[in-house]
Protein backbone atom coordinates (compact mmCIF):
# COMPACT_ATOMS: atom_id res chain seq x y z
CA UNK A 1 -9.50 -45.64 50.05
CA UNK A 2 -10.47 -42.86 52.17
CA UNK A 3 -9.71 -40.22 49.91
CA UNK A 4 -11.75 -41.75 46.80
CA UNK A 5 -14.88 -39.59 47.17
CA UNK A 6 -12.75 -36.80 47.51
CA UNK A 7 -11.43 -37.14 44.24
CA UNK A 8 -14.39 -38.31 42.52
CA UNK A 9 -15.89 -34.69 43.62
CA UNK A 10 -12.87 -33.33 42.42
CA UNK A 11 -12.75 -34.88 39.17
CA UNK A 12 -17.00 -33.85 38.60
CA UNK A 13 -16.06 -30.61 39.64
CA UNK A 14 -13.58 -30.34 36.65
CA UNK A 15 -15.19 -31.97 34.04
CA UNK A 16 -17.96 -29.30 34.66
CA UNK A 17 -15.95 -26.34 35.13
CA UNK A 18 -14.75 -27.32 31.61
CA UNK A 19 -17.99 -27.89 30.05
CA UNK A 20 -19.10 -25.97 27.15
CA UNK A 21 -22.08 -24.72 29.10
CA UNK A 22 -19.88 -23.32 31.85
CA UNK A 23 -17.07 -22.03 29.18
CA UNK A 24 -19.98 -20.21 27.95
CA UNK A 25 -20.80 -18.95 30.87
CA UNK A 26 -17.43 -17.62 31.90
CA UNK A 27 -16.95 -15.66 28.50
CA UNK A 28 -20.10 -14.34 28.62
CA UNK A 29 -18.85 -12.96 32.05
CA UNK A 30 -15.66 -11.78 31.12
CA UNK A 31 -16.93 -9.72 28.05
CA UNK A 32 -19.98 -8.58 29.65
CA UNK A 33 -18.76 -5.35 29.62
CA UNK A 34 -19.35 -4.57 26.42
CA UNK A 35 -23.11 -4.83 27.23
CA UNK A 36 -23.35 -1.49 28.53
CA UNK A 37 -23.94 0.83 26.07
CA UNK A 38 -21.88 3.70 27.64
CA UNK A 39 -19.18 2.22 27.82
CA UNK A 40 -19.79 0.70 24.30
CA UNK A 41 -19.86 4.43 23.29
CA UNK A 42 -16.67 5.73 24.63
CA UNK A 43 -14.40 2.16 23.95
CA UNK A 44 -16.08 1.76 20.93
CA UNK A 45 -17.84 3.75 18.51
CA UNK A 46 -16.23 7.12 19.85
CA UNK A 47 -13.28 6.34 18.58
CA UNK A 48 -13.79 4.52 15.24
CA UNK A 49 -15.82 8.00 14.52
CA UNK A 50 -12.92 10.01 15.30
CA UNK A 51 -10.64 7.70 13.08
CA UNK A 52 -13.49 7.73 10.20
CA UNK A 53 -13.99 11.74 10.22
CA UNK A 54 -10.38 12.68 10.28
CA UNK A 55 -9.01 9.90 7.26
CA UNK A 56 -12.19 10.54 5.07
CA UNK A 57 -12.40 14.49 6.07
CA UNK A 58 -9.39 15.39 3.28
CA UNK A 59 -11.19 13.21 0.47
CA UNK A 60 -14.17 15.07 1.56
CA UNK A 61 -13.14 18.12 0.91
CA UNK A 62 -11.53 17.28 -2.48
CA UNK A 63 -14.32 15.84 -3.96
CA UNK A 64 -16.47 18.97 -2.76
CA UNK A 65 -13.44 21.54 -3.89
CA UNK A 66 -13.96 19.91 -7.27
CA UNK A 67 -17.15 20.34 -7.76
CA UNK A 68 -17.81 23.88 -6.18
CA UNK A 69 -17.93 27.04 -8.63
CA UNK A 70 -15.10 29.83 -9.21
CA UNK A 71 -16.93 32.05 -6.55
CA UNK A 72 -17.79 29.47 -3.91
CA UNK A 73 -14.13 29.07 -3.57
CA UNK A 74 -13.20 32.53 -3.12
CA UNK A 75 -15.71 34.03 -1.08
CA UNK A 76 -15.70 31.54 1.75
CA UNK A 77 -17.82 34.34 4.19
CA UNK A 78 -20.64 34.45 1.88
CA UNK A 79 -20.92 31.23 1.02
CA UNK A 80 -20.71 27.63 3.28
CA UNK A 81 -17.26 26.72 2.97
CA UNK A 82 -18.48 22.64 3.95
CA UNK A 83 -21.35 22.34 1.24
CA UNK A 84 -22.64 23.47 -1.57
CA UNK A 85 -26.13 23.42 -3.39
CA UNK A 86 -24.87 24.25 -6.85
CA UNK A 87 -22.34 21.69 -7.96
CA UNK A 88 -20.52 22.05 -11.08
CA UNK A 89 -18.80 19.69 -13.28
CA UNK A 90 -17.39 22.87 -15.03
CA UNK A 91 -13.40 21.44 -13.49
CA UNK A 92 -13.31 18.12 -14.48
CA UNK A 93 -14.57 18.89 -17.58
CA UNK A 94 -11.41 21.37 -18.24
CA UNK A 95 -9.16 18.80 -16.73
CA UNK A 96 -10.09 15.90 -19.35
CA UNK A 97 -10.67 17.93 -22.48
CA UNK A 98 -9.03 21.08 -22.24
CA UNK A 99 -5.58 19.58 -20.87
CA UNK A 100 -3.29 17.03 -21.31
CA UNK A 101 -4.41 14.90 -17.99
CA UNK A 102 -5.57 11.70 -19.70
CA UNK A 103 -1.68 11.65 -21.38
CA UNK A 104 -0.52 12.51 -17.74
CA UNK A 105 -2.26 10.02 -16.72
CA UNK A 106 -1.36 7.41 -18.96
CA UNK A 107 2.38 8.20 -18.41
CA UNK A 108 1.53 7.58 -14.85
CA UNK A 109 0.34 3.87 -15.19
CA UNK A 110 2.74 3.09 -17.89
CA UNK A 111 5.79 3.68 -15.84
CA UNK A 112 4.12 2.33 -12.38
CA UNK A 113 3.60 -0.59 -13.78
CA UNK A 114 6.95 -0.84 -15.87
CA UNK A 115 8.27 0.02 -12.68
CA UNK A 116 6.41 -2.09 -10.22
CA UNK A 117 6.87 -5.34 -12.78
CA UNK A 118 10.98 -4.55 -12.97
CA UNK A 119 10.85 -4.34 -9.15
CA UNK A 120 8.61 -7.38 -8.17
CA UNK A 121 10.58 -9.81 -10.10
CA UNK A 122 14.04 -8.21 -8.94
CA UNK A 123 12.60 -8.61 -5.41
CA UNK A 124 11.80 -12.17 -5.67
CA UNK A 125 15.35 -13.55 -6.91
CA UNK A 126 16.73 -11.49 -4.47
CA UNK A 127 14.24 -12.48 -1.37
CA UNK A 128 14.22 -16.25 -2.51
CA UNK A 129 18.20 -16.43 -2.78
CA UNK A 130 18.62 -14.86 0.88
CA UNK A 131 15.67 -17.01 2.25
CA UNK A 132 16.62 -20.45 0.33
CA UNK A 133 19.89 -20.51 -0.69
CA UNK A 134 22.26 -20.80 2.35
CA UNK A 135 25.40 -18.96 1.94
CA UNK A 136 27.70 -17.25 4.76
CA UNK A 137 26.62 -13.84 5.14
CA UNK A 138 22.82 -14.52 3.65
CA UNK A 139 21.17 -12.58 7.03
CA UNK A 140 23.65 -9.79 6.97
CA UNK A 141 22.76 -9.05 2.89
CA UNK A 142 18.97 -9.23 3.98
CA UNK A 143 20.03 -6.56 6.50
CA UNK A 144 21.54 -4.01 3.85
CA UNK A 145 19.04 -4.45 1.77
CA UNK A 146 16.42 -3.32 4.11
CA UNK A 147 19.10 -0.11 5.03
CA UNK A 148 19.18 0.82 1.94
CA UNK A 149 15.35 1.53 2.08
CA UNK A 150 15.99 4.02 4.50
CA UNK A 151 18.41 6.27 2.46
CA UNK A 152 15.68 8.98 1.88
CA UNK A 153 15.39 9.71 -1.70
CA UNK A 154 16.09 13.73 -1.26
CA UNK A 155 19.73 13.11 -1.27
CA UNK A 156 19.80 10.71 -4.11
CA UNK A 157 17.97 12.14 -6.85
CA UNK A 158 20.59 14.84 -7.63
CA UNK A 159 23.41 12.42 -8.04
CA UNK A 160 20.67 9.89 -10.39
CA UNK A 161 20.21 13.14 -12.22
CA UNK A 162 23.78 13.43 -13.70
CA UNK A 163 23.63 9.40 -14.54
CA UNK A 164 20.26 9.61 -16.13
CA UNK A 165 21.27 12.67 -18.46
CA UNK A 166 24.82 11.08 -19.15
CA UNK A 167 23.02 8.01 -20.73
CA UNK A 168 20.55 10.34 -22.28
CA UNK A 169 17.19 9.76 -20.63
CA UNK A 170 16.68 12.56 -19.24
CA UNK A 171 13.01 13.72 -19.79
CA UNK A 172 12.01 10.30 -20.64
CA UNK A 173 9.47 8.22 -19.08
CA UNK A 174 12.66 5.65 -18.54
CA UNK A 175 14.25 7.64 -16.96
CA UNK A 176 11.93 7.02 -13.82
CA UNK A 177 11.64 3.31 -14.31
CA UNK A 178 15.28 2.96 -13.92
CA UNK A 179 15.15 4.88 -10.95
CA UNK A 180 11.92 3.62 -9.46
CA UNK A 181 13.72 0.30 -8.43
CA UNK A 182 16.07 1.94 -6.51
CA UNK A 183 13.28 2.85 -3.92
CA UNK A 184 11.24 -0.19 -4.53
CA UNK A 185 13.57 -3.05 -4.30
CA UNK A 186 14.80 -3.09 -0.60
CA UNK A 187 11.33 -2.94 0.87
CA UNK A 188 9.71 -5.58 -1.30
CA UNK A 189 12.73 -7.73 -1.09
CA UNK A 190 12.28 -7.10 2.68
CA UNK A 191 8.97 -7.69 2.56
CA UNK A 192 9.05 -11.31 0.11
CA UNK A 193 11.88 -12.62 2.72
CA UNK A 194 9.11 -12.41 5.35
CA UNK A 195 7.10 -14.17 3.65
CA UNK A 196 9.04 -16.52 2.04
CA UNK A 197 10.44 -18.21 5.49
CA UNK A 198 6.66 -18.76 6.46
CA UNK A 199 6.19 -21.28 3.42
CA UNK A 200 7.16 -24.62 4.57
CA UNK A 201 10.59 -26.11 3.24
CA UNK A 202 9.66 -29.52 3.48
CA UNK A 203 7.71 -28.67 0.40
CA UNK A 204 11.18 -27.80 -1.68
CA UNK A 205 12.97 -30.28 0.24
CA UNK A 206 10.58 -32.65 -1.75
CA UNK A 207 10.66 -31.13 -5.38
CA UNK A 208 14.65 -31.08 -4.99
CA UNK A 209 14.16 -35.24 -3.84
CA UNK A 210 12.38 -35.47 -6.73
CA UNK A 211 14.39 -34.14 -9.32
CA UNK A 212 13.03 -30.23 -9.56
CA UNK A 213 15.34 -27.63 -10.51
CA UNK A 214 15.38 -24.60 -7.94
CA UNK A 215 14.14 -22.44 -10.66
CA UNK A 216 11.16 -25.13 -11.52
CA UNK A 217 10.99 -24.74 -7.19
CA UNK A 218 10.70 -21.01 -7.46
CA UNK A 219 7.71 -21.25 -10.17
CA UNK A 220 6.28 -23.54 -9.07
CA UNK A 221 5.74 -24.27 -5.86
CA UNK A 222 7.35 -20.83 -3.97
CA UNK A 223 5.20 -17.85 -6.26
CA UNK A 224 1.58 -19.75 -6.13
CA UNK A 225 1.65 -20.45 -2.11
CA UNK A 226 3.13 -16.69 -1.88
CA UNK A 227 0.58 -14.52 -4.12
CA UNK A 228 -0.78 -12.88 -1.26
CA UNK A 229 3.24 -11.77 -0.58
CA UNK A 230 3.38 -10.73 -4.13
CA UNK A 231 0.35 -8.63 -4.40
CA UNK A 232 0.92 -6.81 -1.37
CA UNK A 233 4.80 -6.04 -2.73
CA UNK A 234 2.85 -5.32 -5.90
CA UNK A 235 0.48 -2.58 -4.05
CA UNK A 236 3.14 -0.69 -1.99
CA UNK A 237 5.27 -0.41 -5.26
CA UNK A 238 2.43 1.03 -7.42
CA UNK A 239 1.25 3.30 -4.88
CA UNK A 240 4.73 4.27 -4.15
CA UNK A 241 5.48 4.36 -8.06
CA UNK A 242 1.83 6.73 -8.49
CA UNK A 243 2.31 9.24 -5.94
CA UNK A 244 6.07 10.28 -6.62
CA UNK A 245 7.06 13.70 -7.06
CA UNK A 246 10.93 14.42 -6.16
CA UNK A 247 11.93 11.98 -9.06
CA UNK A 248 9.32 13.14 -11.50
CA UNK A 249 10.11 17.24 -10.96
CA UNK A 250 13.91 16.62 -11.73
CA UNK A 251 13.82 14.08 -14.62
CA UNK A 252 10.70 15.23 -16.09
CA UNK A 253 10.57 19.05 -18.20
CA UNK A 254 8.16 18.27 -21.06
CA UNK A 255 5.11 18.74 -20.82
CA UNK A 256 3.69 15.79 -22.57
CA UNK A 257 5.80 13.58 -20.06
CA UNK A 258 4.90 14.49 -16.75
CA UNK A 259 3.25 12.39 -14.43
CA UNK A 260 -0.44 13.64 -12.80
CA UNK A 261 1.56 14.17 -9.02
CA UNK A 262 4.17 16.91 -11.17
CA UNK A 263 1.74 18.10 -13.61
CA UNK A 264 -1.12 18.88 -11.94
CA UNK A 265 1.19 21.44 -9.20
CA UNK A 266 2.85 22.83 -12.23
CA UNK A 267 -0.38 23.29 -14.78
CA UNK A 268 -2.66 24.25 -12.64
CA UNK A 269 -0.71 26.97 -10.29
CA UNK A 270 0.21 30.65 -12.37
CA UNK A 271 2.56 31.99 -10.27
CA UNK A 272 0.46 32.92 -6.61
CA UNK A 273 -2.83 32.40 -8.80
CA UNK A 274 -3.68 28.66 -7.37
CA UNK A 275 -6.73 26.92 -9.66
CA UNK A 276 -8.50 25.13 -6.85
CA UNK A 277 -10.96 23.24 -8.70
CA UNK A 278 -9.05 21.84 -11.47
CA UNK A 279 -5.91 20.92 -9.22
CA UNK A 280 -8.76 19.36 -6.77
CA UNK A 281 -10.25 17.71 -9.87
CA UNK A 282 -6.94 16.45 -11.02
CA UNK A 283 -6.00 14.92 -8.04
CA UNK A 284 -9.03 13.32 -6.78
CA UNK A 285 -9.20 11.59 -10.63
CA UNK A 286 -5.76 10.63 -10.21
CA UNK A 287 -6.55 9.15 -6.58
CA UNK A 288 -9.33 5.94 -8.18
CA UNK A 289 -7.07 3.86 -9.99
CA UNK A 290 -5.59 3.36 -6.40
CA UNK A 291 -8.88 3.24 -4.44
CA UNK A 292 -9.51 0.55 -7.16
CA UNK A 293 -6.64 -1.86 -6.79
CA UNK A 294 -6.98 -1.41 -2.79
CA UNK A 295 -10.67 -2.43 -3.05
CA UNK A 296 -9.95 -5.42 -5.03
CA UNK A 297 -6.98 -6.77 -3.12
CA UNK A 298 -7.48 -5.62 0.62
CA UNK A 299 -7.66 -9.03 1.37
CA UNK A 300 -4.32 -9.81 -0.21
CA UNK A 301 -2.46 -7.17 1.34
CA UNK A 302 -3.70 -7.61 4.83
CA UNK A 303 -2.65 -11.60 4.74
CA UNK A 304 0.51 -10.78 3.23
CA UNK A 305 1.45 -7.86 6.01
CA UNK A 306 0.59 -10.38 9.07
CA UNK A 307 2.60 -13.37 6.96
CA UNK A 308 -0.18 -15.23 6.98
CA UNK A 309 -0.07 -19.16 5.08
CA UNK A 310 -2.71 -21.70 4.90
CA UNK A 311 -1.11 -25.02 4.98
């Protein structure tokens, strides 16, 4: 009975140390650091500048490229090579109505999205039938399917060459969606299987109790509790699918079907004569669609790279 006060201090003491008031208290302490402004500086904002100058420096210096005239661009002594107080519009106006760029640009988005769309829904059998469907051998598939990703595509498109032109689509916008997948599948299959383990299987353990099909699973249940999965698959394709150039320079010769990454290098560039404004013009137009989707869907593609799932 001795020992009874003893505790009883003890037991105040904790309930106090574990007070809001005093949990306050202690993380006020621990992150007081960041009170002082120095050090706020150099942890801090010093570095997020750094980061900010040196990934928005290059866009920068497009947009002002495409905007600067003829002699601006040549005579960098005379004239501030970082700013310039007569903008012209003179290059984009050559790039939309004295080119073909808005065809190039069509015949960009037509086969990034035939592409993408061909990839995404190869992606998903593939990802739900490794995740789901348990087979011998299911983790080792999942593992050569992610290898083949890293087969770089420099040593492939010479041998897709001689079976594109054997079936005759050579110089066709086909010709890249065919080939697109190739590139596209194993990452976003790779990507979906991630994703697809973190939704619950209790939930398809129900359907199938029920009576659901696995394909009535796959609709719907699996694809509307993994849209964040799917839109982020859906980003890195496109992006992947816009900015391609190894593919595009060896299927594509005409003209009238290149893509904006080939045709802008090859219209714009006589011989050693480089035209910096319209191939600045050119590719800062071709870079919006892209700022666009990212804008829209940053949200989506940040949930879907950590795997996150509200339940």
């Amino acid at each position: 009975m001795t020992d009874l006060p003893t505790r009883s201090i003890d037991l105040k003491a904790t309930l106090s140390a574990s007070s809001p008031t005093a949990a306050k208290d202690d993380h006020s302490e621990g992150m007081s650091y960041l009170q002082s402004v120095p050090r706020r500086m150099v942890t801090l904002y010093l570095p997020l500048t750094i980061i900010v100058v040196v990934l928005l420096f290059p866009f920068y210096w497009m947009a002002l490229t495409s905007v600067k005239p003829d002699e601006q661009l040549l005579d960098l002594d005379k004239y501030n090579p970082f700013w310039t107080w007569n903008p012209t519009f003179k290059h984009f106006h050559k790039l939309l109505f004295e080119s073909y760029y808005p065809h190039w640009l069509w015949n960009t988005m037509y086969v990034a999205v035939c592409a993408t769309v061909l990839s995404i829904f190869a992606s998903v059998l593939a990802a739900y039938a490794i995740v789901r469907l348990r087979y011998k051998g299911a983790n080792l598939v999942g593992g050569l399917i992610f290898l083949a990703y890293l087969v770089p595509p420099s040593i492939l498109f010479i041998p897709l060459a001689t079976v594109v032109f054997q079936y005759g689509l050579f110089d066709s916008p086909f010709a890249l969606i065919l080939t697109y997948p190739t590139i596209l599948i194993p990452f976003s299959t790779w990507l979906l299987m991630g994703y697809f383990k973190t939704i619950p299987f209790e939930l398809e353990e129900c359907a199938l109790i029920d009576g659901a099909s696995r394909w009535q699973i796959l609709v719907k249940i699996v694809l509307p509790l993994a849209i964040p999965g799917l839109i982020s698959a859906f980003i890195f394709c496109f992006t992947l699918c816009w900015n391609e150039f190894i593919y595009a320079l060896t299927f594509l010769q005409s003209t009238s079907n290149k893509t904006v990454p080939v045709a802008i290098v090859n219209e714009f560039v006589d011989g050693d004569i480089y035209r910096w404004g319209s191939l600045m013009a050119g590719a800062l137009a071709g870079s919006l669609p892209l700022v666009i989707l990212y804008a829209f869907f940053v949200e989506h593609y940040v949930s879907a790279m950590t795997g996150a799932v509200k339940e």
